[in-house]
C-alpha atoms as a PDB file:
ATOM      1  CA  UNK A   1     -88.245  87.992-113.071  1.00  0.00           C
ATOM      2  CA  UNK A   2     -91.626  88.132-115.135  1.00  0.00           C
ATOM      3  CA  UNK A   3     -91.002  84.182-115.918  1.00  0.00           C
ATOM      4  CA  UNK A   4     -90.533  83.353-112.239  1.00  0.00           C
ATOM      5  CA  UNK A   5     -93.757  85.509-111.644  1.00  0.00           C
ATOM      6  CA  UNK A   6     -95.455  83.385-114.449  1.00  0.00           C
ATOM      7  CA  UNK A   7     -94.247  79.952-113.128  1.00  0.00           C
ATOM      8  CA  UNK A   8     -95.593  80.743-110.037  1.00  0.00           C
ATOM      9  CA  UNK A   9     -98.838  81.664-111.236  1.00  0.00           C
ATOM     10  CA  UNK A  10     -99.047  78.833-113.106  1.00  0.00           C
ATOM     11  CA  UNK A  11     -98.244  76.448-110.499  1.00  0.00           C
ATOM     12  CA  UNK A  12    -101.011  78.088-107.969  1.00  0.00           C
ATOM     13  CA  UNK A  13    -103.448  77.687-110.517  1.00  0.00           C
ATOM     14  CA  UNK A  14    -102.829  73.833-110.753  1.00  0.00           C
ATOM     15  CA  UNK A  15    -103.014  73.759-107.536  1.00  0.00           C
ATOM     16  CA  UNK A  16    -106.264  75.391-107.317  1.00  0.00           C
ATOM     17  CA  UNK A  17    -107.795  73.274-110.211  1.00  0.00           C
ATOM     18  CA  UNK A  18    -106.881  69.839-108.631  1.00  0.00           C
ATOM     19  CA  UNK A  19    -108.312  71.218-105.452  1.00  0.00           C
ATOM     20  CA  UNK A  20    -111.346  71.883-106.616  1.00  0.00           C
ATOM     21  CA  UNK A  21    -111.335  68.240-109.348  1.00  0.00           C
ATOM     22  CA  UNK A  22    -110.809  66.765-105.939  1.00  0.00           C
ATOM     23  CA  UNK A  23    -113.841  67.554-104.876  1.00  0.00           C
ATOM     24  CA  UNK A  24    -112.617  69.285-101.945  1.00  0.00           C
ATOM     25  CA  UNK A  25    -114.523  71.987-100.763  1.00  0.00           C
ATOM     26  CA  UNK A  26    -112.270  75.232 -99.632  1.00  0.00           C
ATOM     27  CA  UNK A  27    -114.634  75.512 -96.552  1.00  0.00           C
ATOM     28  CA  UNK A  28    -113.167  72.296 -95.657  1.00  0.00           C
ATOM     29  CA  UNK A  29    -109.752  73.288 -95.797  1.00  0.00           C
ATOM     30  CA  UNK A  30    -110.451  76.147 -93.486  1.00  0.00           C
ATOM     31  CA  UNK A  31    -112.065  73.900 -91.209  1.00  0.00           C
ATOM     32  CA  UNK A  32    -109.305  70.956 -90.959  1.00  0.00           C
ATOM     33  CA  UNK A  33    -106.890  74.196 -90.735  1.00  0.00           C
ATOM     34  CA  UNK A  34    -108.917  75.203 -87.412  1.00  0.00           C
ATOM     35  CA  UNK A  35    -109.134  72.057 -85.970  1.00  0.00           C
ATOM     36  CA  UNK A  36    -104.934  71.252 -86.019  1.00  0.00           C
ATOM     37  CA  UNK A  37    -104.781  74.617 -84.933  1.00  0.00           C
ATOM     38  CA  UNK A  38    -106.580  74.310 -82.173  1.00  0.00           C
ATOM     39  CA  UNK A  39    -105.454  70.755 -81.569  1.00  0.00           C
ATOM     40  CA  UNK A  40    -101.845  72.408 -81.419  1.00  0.00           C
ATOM     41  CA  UNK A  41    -102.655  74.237 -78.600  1.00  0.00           C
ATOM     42  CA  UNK A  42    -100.591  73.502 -75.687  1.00  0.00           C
ATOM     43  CA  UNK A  43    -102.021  71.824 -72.641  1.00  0.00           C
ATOM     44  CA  UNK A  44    -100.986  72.746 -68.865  1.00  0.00           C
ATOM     45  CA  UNK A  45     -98.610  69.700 -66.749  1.00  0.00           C
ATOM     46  CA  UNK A  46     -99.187  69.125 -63.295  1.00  0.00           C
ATOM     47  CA  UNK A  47     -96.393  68.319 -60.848  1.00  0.00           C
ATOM     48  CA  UNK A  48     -96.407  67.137 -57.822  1.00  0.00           C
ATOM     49  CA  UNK A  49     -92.940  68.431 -55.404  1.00  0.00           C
ATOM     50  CA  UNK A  50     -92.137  67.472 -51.796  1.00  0.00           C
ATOM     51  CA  UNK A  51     -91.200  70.578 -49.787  1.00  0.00           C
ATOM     52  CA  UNK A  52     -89.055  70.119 -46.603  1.00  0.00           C
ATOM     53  CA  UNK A  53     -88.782  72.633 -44.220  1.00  0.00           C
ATOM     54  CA  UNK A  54     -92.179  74.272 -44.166  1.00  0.00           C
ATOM     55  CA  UNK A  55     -93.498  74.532 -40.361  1.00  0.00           C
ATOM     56  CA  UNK A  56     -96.412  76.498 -40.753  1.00  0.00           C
ATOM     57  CA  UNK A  57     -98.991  78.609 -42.689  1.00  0.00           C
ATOM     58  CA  UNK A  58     -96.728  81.163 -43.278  1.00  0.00           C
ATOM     59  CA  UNK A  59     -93.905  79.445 -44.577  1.00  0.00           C
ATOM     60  CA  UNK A  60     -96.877  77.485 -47.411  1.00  0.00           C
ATOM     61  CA  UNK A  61     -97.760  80.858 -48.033  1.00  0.00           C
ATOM     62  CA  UNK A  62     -94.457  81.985 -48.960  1.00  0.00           C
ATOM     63  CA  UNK A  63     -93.973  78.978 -51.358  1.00  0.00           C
ATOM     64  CA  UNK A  64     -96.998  79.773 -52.796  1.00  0.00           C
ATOM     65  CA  UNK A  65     -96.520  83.203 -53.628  1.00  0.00           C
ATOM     66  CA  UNK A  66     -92.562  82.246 -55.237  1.00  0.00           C
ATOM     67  CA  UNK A  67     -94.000  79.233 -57.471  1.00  0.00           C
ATOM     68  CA  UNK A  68     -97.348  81.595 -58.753  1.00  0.00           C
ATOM     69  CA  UNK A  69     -95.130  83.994 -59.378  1.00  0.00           C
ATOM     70  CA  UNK A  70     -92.563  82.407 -62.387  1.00  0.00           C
ATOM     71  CA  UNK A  71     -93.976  83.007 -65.603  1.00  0.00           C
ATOM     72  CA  UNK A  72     -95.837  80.061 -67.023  1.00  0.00           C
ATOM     73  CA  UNK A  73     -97.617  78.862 -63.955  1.00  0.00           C
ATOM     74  CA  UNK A  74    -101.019  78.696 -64.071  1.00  0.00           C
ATOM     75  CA  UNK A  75    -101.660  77.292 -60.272  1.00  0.00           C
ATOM     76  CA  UNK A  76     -99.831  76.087 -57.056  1.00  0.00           C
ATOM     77  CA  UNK A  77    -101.619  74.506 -54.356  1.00  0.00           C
ATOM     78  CA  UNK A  78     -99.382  73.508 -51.335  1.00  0.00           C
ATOM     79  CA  UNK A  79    -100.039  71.228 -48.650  1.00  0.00           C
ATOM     80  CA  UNK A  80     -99.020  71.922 -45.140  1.00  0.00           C
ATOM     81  CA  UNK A  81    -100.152  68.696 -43.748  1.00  0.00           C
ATOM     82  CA  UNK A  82     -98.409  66.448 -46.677  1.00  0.00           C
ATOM     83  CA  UNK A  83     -95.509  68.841 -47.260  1.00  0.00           C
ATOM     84  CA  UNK A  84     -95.574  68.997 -50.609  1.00  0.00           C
ATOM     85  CA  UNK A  85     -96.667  71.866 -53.827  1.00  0.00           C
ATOM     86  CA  UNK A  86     -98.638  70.592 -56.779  1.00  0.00           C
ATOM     87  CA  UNK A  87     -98.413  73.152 -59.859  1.00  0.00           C
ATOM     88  CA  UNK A  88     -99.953  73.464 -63.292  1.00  0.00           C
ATOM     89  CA  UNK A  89     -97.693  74.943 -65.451  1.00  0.00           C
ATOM     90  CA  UNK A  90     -96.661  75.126 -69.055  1.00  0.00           C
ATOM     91  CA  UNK A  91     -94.074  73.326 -70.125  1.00  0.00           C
ATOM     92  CA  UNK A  92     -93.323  75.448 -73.094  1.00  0.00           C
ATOM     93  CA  UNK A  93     -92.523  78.517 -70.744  1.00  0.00           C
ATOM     94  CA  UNK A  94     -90.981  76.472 -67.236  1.00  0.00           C
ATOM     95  CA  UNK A  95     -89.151  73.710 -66.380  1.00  0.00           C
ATOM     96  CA  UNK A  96     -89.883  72.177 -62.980  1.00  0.00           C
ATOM     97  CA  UNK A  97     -86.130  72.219 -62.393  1.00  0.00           C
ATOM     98  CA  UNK A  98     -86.348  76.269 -62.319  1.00  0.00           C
ATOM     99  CA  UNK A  99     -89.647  75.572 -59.885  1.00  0.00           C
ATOM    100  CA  UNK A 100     -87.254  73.682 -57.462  1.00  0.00           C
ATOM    101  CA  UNK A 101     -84.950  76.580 -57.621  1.00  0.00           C
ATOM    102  CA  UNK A 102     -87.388  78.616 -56.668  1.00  0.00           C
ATOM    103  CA  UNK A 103     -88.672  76.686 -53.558  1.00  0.00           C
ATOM    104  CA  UNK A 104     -85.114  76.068 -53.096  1.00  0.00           C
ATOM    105  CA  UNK A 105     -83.525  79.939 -53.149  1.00  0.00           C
ATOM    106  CA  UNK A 106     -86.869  80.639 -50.509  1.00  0.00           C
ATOM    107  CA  UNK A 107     -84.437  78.218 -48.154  1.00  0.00           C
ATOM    108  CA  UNK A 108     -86.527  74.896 -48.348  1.00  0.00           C
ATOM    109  CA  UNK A 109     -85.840  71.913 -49.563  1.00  0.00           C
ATOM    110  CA  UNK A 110     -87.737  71.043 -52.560  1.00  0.00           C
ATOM    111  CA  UNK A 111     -87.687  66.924 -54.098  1.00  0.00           C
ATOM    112  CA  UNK A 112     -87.575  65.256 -57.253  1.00  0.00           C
ATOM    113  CA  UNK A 113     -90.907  66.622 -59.019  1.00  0.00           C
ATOM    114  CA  UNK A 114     -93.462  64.008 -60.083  1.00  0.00           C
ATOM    115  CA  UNK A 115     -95.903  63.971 -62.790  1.00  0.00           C
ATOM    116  CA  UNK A 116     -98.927  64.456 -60.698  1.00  0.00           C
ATOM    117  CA  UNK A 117    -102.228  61.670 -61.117  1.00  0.00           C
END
């Protein structure tokens, strides 16, 4: 166990010394490490989904209040006039096959979702 212990050792002191015979500073490293961190960070999709069946301010309303309400969705703004929801989500958390659903199960008809302009 001791000579596993010792390899390992070894090996992160290599390590170390090229790092630093590299000439790179460990600030650096921390600050590369930050930035692809941060560059991981997931970014919100927009959707655009026609929504038949919705006759008045009440029945947006209601649509609006379903779609905010699945986790993962960040905003919903629906459109009376043009009959149709557009909603920021995350894709990581929501699919916009369960945000149909949801329009759907309210007892509209919600479209094919778009990726919205």
């Amino acid at each position: 166990m001791s000579d596993h212990r010792s390899s390992a050792r070894a090996t992160l002191l290599v390590f170390a010394a090229l790092l630093v015979l590299s000439g790179v500073p460990s600030q650096g490293l921390a600050a590369e490490a930050s930035a692809a961190v941060a560059d991981a960070k997931p970014s919100p999709k927009v959707v655009d989904i026609p929504v038949d069946g919705m006759a008045c301010v009440a029945c947006a309303a209601s649509v609006k209040s379903a779609v905010k309400a699945l986790p993962g969705v960040v905003g919903v703004e629906v459109n009376l006039e043009k009959r149709n929801a557009r909603v920021t989500y995350f894709a990581s958390l929501l699919t916009p096959d369960r945000i149909v659903a949801a329009i759907d199960k309210l007892g509209y008809t919600a479209g094919m979702p778009k990726d919205a302009p």
